[in-house]
C-alpha atoms as a PDB file:
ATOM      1  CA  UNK A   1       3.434  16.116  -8.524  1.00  0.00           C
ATOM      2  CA  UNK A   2       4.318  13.270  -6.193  1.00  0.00           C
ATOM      3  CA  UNK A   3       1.363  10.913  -4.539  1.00  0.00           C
ATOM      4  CA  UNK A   4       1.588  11.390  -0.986  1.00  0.00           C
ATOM      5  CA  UNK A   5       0.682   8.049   0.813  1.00  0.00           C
ATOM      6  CA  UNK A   6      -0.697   8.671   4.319  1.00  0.00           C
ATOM      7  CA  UNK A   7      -0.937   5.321   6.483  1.00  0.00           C
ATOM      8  CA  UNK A   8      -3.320   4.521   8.834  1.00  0.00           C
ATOM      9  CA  UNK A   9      -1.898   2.526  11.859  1.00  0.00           C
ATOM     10  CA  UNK A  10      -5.374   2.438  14.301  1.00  0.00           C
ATOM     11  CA  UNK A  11      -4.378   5.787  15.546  1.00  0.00           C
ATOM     12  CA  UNK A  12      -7.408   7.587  13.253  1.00  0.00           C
ATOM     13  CA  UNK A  13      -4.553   9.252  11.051  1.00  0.00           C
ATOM     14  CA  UNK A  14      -5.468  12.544   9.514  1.00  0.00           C
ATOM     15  CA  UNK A  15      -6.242  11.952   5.987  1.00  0.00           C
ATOM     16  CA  UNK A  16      -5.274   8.432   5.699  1.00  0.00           C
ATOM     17  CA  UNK A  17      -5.513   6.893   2.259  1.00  0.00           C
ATOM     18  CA  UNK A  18      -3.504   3.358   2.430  1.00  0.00           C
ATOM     19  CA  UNK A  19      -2.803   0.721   4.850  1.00  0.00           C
ATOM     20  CA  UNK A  20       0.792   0.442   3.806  1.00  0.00           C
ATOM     21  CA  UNK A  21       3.427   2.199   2.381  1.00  0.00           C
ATOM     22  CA  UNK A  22       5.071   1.673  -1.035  1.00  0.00           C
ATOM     23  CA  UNK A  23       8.032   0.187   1.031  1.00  0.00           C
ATOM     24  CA  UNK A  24       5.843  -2.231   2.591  1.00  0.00           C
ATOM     25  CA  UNK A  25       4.223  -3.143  -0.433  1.00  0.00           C
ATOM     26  CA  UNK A  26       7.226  -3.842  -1.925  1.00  0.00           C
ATOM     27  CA  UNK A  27       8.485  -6.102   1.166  1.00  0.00           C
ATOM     28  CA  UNK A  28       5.322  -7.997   1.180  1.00  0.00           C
ATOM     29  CA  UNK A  29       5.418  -8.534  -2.277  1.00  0.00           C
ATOM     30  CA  UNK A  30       9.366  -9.076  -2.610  1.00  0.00           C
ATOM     31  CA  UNK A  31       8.706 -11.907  -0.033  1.00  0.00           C
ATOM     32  CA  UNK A  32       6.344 -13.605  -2.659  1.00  0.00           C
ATOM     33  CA  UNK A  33       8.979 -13.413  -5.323  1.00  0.00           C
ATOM     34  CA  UNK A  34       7.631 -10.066  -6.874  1.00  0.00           C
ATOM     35  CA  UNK A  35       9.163  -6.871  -7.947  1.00  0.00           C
ATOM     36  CA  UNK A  36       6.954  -3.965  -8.150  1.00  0.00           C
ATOM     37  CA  UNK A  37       8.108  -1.132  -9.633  1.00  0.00           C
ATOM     38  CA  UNK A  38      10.851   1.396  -8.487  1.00  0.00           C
ATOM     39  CA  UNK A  39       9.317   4.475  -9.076  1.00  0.00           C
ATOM     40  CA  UNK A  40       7.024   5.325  -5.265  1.00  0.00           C
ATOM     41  CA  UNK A  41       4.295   7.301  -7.377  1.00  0.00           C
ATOM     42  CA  UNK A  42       3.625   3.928  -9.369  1.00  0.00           C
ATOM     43  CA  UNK A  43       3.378   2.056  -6.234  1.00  0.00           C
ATOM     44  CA  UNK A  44       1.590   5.195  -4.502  1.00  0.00           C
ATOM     45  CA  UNK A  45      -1.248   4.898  -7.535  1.00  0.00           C
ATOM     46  CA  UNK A  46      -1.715   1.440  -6.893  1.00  0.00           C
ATOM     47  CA  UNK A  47      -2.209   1.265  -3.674  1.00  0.00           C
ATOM     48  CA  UNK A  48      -4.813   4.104  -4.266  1.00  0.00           C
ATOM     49  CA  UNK A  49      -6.629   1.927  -6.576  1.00  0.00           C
ATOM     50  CA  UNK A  50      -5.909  -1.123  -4.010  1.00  0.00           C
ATOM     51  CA  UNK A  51      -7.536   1.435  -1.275  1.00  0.00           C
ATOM     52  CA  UNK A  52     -10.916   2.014  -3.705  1.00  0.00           C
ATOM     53  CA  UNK A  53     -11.595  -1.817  -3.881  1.00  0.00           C
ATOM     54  CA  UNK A  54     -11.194  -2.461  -0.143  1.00  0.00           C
ATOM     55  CA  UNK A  55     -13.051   1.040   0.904  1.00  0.00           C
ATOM     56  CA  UNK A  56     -16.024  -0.031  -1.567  1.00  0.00           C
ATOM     57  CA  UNK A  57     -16.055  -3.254   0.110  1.00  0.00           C
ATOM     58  CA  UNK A  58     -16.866  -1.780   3.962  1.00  0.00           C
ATOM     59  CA  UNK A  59     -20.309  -3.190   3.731  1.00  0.00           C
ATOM     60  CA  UNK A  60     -19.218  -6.700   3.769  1.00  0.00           C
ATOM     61  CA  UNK A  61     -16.870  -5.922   6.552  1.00  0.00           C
ATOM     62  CA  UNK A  62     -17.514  -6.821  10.284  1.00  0.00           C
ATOM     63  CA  UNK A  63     -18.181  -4.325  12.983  1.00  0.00           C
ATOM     64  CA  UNK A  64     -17.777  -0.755  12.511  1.00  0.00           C
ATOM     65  CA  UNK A  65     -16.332   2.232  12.527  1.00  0.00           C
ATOM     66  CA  UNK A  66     -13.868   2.701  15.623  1.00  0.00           C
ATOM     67  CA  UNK A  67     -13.688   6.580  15.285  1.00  0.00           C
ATOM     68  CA  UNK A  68     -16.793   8.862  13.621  1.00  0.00           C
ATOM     69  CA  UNK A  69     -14.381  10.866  11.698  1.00  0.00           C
ATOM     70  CA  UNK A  70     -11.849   8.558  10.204  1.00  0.00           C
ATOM     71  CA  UNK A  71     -10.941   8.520   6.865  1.00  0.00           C
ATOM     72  CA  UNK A  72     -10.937   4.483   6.110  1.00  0.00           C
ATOM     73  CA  UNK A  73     -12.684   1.997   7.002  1.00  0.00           C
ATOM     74  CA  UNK A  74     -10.141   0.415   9.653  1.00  0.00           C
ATOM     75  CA  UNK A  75      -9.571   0.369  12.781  1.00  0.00           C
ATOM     76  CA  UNK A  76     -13.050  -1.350  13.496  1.00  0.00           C
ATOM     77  CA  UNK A  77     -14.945  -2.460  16.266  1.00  0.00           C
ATOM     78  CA  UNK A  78     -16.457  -5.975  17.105  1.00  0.00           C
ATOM     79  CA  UNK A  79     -14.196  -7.853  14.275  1.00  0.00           C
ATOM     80  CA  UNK A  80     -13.233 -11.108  15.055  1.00  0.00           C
ATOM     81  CA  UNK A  81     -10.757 -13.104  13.065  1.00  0.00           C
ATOM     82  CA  UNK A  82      -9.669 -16.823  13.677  1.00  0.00           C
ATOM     83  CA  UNK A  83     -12.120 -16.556  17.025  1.00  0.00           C
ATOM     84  CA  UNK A  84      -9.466 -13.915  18.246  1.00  0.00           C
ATOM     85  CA  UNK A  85     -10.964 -10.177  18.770  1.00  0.00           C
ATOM     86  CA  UNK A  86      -8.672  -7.505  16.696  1.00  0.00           C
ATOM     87  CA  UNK A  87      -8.104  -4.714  19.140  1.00  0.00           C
ATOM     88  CA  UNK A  88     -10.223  -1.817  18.075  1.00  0.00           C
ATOM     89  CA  UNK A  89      -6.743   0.449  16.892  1.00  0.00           C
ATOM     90  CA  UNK A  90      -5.243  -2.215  14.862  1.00  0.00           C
ATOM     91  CA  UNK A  91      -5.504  -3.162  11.263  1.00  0.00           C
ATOM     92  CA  UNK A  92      -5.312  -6.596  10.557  1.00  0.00           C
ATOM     93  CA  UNK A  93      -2.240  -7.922   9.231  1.00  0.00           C
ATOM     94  CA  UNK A  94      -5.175 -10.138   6.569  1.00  0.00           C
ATOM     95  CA  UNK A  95      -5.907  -6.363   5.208  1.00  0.00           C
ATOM     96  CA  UNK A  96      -2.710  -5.299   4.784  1.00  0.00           C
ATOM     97  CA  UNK A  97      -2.102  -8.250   3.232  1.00  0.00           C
ATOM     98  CA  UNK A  98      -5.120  -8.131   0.913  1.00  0.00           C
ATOM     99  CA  UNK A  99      -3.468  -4.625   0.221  1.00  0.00           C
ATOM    100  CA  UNK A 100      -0.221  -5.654  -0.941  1.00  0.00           C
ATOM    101  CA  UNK A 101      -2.167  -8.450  -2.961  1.00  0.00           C
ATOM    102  CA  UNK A 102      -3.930  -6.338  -4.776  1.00  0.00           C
ATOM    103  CA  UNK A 103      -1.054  -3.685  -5.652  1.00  0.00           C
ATOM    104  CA  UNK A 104       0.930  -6.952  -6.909  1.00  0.00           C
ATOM    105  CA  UNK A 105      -1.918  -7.767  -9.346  1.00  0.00           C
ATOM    106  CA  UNK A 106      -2.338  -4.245 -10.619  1.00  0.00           C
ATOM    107  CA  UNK A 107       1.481  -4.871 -11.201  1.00  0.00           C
END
């Protein structure tokens, strides 16, 4: 059965497990002079894994929750990053990065 990566984009997306899809990854990573894999289900199950380390990392995070019922820990409120607020419906390009990062290591 295929892994269905759902991507948040600030927009408290039902069920949202990932920050980026396994095309994304790949860009990112392809930019970097990596190849991930070709098969989406490989990428899919890293991310996933990429997802657990961020997600168990929320404490250390700044501000909070924007929505009470979202699935992730972005969007946030009261974050702050290079003395620039990040609207409360965005997610950081530095996450998505630290995303792709970690799906390249897992590589």
């Amino acid at each position: 059965m295929p892994i269905t990566i759902i991507v948040e984009d600030g927009s408290n997306v039902a069920n949202a497990n990932s920050y980026l899809s396994a095309p994304d990854a790949r860009a990112y990573a392809a930019n970097r002079g990596v190849a991930l894999s070709d098969d989406d289900d490989v990428i899919a199950s890293q991310l996933i894994v990429g997802m657990d380390y961020l997600e168990a990392r929320e404490c250390d995070m700044q501000g909070s929750r924007t929505y009470d019922d979202q699935a992730l820990a972005y969007p946030r409120t009261g974050v702050v990053i290079n003395c620039k607020a990040v609207a409360d419906d965005a997610i950081p390009s530095q996450l998505k990065g630290a995303l792709a990062q970690l799906v390249m290591a897992l590589e």
